[in-house]
C-alpha atoms as a PDB file:
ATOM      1  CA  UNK A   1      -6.546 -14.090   9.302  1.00  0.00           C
ATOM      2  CA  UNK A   2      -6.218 -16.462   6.290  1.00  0.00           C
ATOM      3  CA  UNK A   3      -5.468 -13.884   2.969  1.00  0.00           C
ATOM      4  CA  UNK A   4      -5.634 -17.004   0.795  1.00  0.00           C
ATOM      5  CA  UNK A   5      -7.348 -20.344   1.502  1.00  0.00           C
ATOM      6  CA  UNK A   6      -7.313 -22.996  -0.835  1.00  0.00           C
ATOM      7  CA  UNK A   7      -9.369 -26.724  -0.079  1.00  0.00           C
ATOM      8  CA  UNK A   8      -8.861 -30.291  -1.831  1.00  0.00           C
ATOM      9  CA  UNK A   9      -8.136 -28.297  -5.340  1.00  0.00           C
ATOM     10  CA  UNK A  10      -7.576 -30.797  -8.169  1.00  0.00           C
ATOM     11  CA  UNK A  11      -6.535 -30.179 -11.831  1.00  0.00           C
ATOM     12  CA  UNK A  12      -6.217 -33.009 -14.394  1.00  0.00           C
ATOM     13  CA  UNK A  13      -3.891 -32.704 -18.096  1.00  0.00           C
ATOM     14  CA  UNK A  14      -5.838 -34.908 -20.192  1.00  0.00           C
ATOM     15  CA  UNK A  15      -4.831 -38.142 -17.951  1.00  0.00           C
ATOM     16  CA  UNK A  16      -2.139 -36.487 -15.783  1.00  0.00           C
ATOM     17  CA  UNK A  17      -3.110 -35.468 -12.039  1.00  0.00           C
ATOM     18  CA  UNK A  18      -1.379 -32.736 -11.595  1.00  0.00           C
ATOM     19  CA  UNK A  19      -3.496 -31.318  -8.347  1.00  0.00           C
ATOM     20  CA  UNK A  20      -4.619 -34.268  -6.577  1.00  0.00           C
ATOM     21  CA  UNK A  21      -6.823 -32.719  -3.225  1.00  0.00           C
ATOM     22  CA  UNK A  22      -4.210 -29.803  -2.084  1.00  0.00           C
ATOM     23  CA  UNK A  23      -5.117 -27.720   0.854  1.00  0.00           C
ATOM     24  CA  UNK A  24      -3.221 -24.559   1.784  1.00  0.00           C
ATOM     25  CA  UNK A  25      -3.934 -21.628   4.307  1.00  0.00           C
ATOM     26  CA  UNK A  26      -1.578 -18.509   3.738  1.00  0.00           C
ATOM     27  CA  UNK A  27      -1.671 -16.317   6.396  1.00  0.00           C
ATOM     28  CA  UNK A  28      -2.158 -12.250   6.019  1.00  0.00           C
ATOM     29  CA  UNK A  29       1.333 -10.215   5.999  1.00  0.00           C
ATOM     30  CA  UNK A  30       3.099 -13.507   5.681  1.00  0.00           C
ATOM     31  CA  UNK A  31       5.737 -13.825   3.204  1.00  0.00           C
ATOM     32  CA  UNK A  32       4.972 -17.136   1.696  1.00  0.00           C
ATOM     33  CA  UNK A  33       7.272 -19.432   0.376  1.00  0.00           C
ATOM     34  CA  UNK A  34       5.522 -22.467  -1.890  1.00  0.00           C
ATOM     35  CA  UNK A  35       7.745 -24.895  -2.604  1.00  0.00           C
ATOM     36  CA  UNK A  36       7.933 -27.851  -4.944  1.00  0.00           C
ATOM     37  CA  UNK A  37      10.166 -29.234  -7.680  1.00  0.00           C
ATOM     38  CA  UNK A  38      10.113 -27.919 -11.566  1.00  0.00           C
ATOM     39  CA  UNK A  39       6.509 -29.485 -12.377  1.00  0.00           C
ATOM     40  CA  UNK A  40       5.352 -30.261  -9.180  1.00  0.00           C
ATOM     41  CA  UNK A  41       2.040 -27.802  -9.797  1.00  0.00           C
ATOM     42  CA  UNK A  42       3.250 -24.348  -8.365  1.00  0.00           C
ATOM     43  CA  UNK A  43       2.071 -22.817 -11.173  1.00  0.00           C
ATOM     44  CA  UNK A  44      -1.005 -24.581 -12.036  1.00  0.00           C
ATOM     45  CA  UNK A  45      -2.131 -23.632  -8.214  1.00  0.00           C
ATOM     46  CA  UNK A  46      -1.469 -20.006  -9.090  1.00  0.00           C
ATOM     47  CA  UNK A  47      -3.132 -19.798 -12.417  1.00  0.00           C
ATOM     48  CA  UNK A  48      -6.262 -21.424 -10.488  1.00  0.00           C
ATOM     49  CA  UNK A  49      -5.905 -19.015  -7.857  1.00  0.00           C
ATOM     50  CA  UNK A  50      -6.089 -15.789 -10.917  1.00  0.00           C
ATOM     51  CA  UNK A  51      -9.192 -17.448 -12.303  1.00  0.00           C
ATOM     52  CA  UNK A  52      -6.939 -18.598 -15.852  1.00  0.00           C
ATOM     53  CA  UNK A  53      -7.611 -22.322 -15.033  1.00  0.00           C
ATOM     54  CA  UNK A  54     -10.525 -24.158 -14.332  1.00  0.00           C
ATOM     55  CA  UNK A  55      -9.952 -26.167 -11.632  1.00  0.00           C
ATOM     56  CA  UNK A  56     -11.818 -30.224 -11.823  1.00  0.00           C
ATOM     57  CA  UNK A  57     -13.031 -29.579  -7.573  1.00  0.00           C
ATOM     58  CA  UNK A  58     -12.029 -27.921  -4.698  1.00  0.00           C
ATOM     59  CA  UNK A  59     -12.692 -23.727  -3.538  1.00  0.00           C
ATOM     60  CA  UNK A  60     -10.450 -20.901  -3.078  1.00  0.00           C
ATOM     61  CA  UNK A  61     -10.903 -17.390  -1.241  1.00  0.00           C
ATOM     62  CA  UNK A  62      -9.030 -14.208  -1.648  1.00  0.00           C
ATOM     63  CA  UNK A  63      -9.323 -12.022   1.593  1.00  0.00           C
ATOM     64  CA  UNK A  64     -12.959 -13.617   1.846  1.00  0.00           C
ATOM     65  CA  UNK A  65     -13.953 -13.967  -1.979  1.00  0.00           C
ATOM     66  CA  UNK A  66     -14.444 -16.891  -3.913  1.00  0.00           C
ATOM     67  CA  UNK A  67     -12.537 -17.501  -7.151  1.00  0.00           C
ATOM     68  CA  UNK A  68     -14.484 -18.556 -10.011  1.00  0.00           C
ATOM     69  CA  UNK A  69     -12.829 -19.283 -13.394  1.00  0.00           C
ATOM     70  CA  UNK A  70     -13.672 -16.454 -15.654  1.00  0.00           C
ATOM     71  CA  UNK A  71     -14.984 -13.807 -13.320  1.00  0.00           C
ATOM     72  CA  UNK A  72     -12.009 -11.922 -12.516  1.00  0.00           C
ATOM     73  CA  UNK A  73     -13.642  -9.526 -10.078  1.00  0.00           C
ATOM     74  CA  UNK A  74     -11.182 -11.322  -7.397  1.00  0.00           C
ATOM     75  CA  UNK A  75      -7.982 -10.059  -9.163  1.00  0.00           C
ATOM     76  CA  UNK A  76      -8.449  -6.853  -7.754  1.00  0.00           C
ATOM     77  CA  UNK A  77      -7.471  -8.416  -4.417  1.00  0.00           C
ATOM     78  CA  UNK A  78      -4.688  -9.640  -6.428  1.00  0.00           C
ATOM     79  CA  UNK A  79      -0.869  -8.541  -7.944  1.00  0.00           C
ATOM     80  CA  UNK A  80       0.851 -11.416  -9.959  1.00  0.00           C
ATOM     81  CA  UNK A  81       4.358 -11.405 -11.009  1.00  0.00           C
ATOM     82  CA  UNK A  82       4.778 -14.352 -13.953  1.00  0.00           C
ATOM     83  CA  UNK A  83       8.599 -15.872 -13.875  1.00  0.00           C
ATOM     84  CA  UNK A  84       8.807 -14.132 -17.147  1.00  0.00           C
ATOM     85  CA  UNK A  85       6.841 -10.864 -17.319  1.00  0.00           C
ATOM     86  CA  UNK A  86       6.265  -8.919 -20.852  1.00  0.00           C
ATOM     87  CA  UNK A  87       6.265  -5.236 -21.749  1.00  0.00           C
ATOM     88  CA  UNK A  88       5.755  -2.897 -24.223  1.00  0.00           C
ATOM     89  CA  UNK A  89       9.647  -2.099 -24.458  1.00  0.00           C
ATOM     90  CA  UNK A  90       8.936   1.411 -26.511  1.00  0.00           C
ATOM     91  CA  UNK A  91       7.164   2.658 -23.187  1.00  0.00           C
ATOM     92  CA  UNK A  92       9.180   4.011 -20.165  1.00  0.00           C
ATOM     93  CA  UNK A  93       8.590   2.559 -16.889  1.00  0.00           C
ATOM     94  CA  UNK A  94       6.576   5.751 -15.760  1.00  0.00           C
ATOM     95  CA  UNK A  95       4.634   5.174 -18.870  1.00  0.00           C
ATOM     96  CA  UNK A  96       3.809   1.999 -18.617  1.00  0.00           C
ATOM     97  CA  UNK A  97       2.966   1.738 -14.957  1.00  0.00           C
ATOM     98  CA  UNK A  98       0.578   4.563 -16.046  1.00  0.00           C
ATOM     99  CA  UNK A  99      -1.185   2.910 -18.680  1.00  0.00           C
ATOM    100  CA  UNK A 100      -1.597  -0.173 -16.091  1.00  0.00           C
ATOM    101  CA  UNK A 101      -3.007   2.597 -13.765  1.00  0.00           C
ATOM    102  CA  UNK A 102      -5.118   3.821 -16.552  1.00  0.00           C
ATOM    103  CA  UNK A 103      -6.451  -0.120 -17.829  1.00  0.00           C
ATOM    104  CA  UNK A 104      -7.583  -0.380 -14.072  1.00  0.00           C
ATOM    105  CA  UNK A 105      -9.619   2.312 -13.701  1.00  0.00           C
ATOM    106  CA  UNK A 106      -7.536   4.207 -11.149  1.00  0.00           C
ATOM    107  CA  UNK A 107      -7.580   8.253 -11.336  1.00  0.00           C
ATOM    108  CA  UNK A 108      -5.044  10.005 -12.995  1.00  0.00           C
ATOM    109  CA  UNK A 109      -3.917  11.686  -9.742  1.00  0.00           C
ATOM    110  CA  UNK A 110      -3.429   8.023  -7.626  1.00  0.00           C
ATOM    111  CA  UNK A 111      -1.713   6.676 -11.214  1.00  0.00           C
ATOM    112  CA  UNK A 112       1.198   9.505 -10.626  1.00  0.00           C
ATOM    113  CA  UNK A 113       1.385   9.394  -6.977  1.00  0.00           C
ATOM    114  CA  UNK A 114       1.497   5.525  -6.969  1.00  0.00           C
ATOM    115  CA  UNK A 115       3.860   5.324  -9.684  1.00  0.00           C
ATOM    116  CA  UNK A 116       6.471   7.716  -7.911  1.00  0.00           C
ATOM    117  CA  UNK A 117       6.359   5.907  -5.144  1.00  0.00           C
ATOM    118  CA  UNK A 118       6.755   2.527  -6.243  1.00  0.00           C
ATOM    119  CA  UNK A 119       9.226   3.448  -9.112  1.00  0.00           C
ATOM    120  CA  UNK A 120      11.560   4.729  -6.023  1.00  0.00           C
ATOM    121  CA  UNK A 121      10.628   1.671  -3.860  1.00  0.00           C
ATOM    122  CA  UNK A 122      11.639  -0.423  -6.478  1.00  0.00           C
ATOM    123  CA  UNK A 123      14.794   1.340  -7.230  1.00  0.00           C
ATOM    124  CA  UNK A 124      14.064   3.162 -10.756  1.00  0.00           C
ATOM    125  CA  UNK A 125      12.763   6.160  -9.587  1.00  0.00           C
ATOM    126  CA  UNK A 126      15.250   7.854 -11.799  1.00  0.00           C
ATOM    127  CA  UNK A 127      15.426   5.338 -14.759  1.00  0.00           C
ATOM    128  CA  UNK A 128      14.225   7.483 -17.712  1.00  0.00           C
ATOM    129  CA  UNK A 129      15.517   4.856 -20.358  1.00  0.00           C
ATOM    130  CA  UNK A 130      12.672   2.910 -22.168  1.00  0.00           C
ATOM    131  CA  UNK A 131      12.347  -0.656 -21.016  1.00  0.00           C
ATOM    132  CA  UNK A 132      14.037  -2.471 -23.994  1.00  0.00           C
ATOM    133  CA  UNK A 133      17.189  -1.321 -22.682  1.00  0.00           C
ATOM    134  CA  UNK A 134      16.570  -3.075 -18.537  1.00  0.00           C
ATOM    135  CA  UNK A 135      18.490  -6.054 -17.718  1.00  0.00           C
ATOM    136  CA  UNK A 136      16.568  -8.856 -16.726  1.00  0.00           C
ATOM    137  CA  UNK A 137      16.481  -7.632 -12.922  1.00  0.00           C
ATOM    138  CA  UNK A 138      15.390  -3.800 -13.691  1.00  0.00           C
ATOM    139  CA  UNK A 139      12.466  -6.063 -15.311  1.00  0.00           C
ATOM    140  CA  UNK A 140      11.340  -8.118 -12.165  1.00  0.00           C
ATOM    141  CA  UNK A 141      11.855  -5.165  -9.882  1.00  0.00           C
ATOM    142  CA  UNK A 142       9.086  -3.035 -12.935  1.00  0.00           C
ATOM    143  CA  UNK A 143       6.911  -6.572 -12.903  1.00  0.00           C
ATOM    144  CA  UNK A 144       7.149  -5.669  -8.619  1.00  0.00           C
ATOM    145  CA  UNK A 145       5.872  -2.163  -9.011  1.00  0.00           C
ATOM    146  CA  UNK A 146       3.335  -2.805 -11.648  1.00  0.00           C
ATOM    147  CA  UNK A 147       1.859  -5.809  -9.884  1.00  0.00           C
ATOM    148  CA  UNK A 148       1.531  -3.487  -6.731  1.00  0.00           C
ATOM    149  CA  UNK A 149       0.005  -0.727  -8.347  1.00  0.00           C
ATOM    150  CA  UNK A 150      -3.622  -1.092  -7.255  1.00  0.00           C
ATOM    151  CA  UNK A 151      -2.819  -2.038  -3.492  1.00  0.00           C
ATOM    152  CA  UNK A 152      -3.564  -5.620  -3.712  1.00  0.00           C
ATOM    153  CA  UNK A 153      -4.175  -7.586  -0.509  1.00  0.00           C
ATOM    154  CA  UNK A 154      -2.025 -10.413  -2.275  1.00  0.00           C
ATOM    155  CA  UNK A 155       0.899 -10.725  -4.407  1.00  0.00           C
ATOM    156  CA  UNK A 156       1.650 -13.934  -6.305  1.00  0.00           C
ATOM    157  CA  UNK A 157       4.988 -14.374  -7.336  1.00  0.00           C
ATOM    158  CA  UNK A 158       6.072 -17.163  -9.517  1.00  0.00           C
ATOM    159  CA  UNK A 159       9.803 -18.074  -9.346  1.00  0.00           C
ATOM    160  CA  UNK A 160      10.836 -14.420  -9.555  1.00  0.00           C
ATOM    161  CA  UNK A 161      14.722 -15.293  -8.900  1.00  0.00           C
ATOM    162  CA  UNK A 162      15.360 -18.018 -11.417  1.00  0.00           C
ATOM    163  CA  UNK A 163      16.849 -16.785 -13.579  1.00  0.00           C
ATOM    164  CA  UNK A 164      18.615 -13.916 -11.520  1.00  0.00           C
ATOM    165  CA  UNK A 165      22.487 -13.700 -11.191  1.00  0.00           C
ATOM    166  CA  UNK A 166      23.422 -13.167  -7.097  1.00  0.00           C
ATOM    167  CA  UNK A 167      23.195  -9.662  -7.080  1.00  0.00           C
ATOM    168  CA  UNK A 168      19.532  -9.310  -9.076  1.00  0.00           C
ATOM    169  CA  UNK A 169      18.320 -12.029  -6.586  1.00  0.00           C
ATOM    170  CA  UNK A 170      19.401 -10.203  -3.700  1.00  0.00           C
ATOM    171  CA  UNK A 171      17.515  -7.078  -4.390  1.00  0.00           C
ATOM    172  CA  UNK A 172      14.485  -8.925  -5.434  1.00  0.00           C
ATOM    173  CA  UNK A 173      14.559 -10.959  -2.303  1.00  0.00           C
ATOM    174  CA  UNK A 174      15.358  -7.867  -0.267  1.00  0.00           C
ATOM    175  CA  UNK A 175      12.042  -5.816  -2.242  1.00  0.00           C
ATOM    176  CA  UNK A 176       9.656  -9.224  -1.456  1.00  0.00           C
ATOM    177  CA  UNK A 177      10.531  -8.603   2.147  1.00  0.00           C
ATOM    178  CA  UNK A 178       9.965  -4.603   2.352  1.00  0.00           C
ATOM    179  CA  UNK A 179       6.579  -5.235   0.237  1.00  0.00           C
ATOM    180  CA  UNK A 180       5.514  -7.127   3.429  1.00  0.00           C
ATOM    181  CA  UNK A 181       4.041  -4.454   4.852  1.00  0.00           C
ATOM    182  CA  UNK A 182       1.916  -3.080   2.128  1.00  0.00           C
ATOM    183  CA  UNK A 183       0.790  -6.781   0.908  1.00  0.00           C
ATOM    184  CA  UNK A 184       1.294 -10.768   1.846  1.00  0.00           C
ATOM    185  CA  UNK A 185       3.546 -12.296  -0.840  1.00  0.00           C
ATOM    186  CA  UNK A 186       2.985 -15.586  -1.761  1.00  0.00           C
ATOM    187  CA  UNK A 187       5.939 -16.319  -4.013  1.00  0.00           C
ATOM    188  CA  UNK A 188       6.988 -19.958  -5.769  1.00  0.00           C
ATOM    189  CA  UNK A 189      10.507 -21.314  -6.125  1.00  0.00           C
ATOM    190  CA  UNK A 190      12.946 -24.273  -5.719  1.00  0.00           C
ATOM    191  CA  UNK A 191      15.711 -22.368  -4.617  1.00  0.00           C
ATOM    192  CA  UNK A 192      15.291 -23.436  -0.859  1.00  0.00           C
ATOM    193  CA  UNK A 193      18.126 -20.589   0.134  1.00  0.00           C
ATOM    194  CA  UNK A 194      15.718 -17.896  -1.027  1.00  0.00           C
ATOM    195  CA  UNK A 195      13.238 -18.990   1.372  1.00  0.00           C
ATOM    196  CA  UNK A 196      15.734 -19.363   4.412  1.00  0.00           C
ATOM    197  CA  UNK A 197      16.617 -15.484   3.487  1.00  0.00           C
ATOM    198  CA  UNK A 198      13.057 -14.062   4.105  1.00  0.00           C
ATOM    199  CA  UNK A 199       9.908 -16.376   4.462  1.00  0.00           C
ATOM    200  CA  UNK A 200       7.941 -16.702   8.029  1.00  0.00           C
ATOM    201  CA  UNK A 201       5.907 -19.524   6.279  1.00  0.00           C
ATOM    202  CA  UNK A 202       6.145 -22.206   4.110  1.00  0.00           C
ATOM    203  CA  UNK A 203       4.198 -24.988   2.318  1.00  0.00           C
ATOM    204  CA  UNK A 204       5.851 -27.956   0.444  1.00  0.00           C
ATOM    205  CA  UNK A 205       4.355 -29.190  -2.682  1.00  0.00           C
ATOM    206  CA  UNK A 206       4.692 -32.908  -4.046  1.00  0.00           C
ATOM    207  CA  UNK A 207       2.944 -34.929  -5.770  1.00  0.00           C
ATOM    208  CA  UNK A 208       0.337 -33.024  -6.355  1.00  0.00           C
ATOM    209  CA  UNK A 209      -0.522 -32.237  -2.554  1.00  0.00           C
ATOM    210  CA  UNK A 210       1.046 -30.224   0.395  1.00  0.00           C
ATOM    211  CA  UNK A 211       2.775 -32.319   2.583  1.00  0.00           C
ATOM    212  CA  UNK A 212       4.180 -29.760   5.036  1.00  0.00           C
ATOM    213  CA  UNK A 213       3.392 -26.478   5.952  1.00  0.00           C
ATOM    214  CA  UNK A 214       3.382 -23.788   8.661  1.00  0.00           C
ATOM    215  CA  UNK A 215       5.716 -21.035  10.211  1.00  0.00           C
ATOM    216  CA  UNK A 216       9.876 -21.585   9.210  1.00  0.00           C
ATOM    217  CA  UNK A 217      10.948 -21.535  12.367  1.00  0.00           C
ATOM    218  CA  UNK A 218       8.209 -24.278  13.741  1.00  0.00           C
ATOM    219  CA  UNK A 219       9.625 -26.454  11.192  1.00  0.00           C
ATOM    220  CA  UNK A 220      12.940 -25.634  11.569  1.00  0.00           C
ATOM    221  CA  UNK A 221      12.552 -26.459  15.766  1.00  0.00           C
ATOM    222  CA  UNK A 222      10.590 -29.351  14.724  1.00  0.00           C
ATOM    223  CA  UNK A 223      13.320 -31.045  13.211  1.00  0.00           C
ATOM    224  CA  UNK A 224      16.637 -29.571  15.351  1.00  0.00           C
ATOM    225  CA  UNK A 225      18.661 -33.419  16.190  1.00  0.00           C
ATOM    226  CA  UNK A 226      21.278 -33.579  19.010  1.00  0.00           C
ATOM    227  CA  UNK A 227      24.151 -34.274  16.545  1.00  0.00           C
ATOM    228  CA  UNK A 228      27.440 -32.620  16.263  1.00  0.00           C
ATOM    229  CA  UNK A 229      30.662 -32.760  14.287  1.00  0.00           C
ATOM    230  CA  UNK A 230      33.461 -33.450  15.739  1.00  0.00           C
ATOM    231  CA  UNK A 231      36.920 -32.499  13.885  1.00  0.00           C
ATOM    232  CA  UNK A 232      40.413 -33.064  16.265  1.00  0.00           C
ATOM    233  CA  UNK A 233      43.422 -30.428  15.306  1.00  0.00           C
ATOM    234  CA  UNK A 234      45.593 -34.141  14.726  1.00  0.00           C
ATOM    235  CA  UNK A 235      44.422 -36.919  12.296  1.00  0.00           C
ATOM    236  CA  UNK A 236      46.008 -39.323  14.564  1.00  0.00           C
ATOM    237  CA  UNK A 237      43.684 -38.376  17.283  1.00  0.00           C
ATOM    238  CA  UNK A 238      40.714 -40.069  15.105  1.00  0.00           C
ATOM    239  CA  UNK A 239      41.617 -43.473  15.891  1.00  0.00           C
ATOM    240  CA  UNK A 240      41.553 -42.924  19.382  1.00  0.00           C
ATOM    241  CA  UNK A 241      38.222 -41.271  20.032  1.00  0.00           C
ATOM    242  CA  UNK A 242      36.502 -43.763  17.629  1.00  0.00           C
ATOM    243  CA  UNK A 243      37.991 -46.494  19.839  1.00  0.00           C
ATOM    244  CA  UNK A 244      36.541 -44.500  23.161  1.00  0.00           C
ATOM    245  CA  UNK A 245      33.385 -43.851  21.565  1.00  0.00           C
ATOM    246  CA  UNK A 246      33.081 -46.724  18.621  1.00  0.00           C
ATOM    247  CA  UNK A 247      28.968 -44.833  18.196  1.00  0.00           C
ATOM    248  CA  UNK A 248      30.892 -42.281  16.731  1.00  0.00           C
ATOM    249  CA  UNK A 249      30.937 -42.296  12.838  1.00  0.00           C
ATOM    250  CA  UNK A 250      33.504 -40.702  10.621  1.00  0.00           C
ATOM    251  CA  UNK A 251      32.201 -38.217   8.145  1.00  0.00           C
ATOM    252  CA  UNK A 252      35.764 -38.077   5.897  1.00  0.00           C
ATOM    253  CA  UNK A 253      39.263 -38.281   6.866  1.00  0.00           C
ATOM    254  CA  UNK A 254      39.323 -35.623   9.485  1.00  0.00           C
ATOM    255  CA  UNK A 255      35.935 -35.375  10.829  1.00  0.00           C
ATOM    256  CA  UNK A 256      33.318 -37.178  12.937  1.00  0.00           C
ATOM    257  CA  UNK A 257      29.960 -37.219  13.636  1.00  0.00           C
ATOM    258  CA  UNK A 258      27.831 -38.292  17.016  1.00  0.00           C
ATOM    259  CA  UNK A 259      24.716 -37.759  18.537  1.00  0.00           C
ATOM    260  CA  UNK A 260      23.821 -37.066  21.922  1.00  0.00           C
ATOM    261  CA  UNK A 261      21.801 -40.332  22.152  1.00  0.00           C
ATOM    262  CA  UNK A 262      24.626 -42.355  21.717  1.00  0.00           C
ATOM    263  CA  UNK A 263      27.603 -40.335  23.286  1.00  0.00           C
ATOM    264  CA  UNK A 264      27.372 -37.863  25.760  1.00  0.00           C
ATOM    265  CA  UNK A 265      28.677 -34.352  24.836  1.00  0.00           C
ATOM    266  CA  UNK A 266      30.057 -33.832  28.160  1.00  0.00           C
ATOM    267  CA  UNK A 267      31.681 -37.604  28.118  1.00  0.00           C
ATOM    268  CA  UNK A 268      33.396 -36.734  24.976  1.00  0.00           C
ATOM    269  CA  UNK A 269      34.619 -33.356  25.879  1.00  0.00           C
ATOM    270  CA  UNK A 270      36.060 -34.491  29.736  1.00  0.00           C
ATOM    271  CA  UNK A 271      38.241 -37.017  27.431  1.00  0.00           C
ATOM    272  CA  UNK A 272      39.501 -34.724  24.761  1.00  0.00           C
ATOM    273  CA  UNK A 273      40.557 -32.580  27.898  1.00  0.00           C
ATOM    274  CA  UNK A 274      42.301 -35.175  30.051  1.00  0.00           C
ATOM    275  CA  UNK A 275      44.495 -36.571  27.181  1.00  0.00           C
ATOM    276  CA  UNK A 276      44.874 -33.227  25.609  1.00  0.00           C
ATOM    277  CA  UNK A 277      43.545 -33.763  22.425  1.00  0.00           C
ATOM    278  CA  UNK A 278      43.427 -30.740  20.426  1.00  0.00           C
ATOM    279  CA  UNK A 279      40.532 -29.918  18.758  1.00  0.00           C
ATOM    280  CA  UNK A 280      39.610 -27.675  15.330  1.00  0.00           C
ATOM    281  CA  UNK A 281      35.957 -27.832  15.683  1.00  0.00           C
ATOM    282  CA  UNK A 282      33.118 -29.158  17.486  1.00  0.00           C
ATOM    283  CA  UNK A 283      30.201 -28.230  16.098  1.00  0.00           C
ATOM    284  CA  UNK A 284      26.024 -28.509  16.360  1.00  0.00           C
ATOM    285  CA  UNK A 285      24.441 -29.814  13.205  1.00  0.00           C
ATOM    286  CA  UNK A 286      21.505 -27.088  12.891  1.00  0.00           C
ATOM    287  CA  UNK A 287      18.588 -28.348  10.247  1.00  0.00           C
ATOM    288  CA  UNK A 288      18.676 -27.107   6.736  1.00  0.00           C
ATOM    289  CA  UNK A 289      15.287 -26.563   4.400  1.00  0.00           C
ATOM    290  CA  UNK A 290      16.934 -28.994   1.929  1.00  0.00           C
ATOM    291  CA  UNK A 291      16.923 -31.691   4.903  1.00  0.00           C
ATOM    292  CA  UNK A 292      13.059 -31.067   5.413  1.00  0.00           C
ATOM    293  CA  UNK A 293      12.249 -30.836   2.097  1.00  0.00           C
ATOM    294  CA  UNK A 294      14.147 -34.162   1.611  1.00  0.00           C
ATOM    295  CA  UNK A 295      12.331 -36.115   4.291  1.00  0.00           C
ATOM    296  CA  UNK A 296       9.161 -34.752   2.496  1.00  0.00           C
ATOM    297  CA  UNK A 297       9.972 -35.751  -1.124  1.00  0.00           C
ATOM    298  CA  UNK A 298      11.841 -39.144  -0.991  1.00  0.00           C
ATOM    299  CA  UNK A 299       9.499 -41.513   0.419  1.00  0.00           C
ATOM    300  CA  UNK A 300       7.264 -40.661  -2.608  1.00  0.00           C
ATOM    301  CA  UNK A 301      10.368 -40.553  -4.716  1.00  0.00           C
ATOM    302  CA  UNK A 302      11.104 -43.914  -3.644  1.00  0.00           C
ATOM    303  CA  UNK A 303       7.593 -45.460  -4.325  1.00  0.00           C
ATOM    304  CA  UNK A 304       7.656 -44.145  -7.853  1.00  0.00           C
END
């Protein structure tokens, strides 16, 4: 089952398209990686998907409901997470997450029992310190718990690691993937090594449409080459496999690359073998998400 569909959504700035017919299907319990440059429309999608922007055309459902600008009946389907959440720093996060409990309409008793547990989930279950004094991560991992509060069946998360030093990343990352279970997190970003750590799906924005999308490792297999590196133990040793195998190309002074189209793995290893040519490393090129997301962005980069 779909927990978010969106179909041919457009958005116009005055005379910039920013939305120009994008279609996306995020699938329940996923963890959702949307992907795009700085300005691409991540966050104009999202802010359509909460019912704060009007979109020009196009639907969206929330596990079954239809957003419509201004009725925010939908949002309690929904958590959100902005790159840059706010507080009320004199409150404690225990307070806080109780007057968000209280704001909803939940009972007292689910406010405490939901606010322990998420305060320990999110690691401040002992944090009795108001939140003016929580570093920028303690924040995000609050933003988490409060945006979970009310069990929604989707949580929207807009660039939650950027501005996160390695460790503050790692635990948010790490809390994303834990959350899975309770919620499907759909969660923006251009840091393509956060979404090798723990998406199952992904979508690429550009230009105002999705140009690729479906499960990591589908794309990943999709685009797997039969290249390798090649790297002999003796720089000397270059010149002579290049002259046995002139489709090989170097890649610097001490390494070079083939493919299996043009030069047989086994060819190449029987010859390093019978003339003893040490070697340092032979390799398989594997495909990275900032390969795919480069054969997605640069045509249109290059017609602009």
């Amino acid at each position: 089952m779909d927990i978010l569909q969106i179909t041919n959504l457009h958005k116009h700035f005055g005379s910039k398209e920013v939305l120009k017919g994008l279609t996306l299907s995020v699938p329940e319990h996923s963890v959702f990686g949307f992907i795009g440059k700085n300005g691409a429309g991540k966050t104009t999608t999202m802010k359509i998907v909460l019912g704060l922007l009007k979109a020009d055309a196009g639907s969206i459902t929330v596990a079954g409901e239809n957003v419509v600008y201004g009725q925010t009946s939908v949002n309690r389907q929904i958590g959100y997470l902005p790159d840059v959440p706010e507080f009320y720093p004199f409150m404690t996060a225990q307070e806080y997450l109780s007057f968000c409990g209280e704001i909803t309409g939940m009972n007292p008793s689910e406010i405490r029992t939901r606010s322990r547990e998420l305060l320990e989930l999110v690691g401040l279950g002992g944090e009795k310190h108001r939140i003016k004094g929580f570093s920028r991560g303690m924040k995000q991992r609050l933003g988490i718990a409060q945006a979970l509060l009310h069990r929604p069946k989707l949580l929207i998360c807009d660039e939650p690691t950027s501005a996160l030093d390695p460790v503050g990343r790692k635990e948010i990352l790490e809390l994303l993937l834990t959350v899975r279970d309770q919620t499907t997190v759909l969660f923006s970003t251009h840091i393509l090594s956060d979404v090798e750590r723990i998406c199952t799906d992904v979508a690429f924005l550009n230009n105002g449409t999705v140009h690729l999308t479906g499960a990591l490792a589908d794309l990943m297999q999709s685009c797997r080459t039969e290249e390798y590196i090649l790297e002999p133990e003796n720089v000397t040793d270059l010149a002579t496999l290049l002259q046995a195998f002139p489709n090989m190309g170097p890649i610097n002074e001490n390494q070079l690359r083939f493919s299996q189209r043009n030069c047989n793995l086994f060819d190449v290893l029987a010859f390093t073998a019978d003339r003893r040519i040490p070697l340092t490393k032979l390799e398989r090129l594997e495909p990275s998400l900032e390969s795919l997301f480069m054969q997605v962005v640069r045509p249109l980069d290059a017609r602009a």
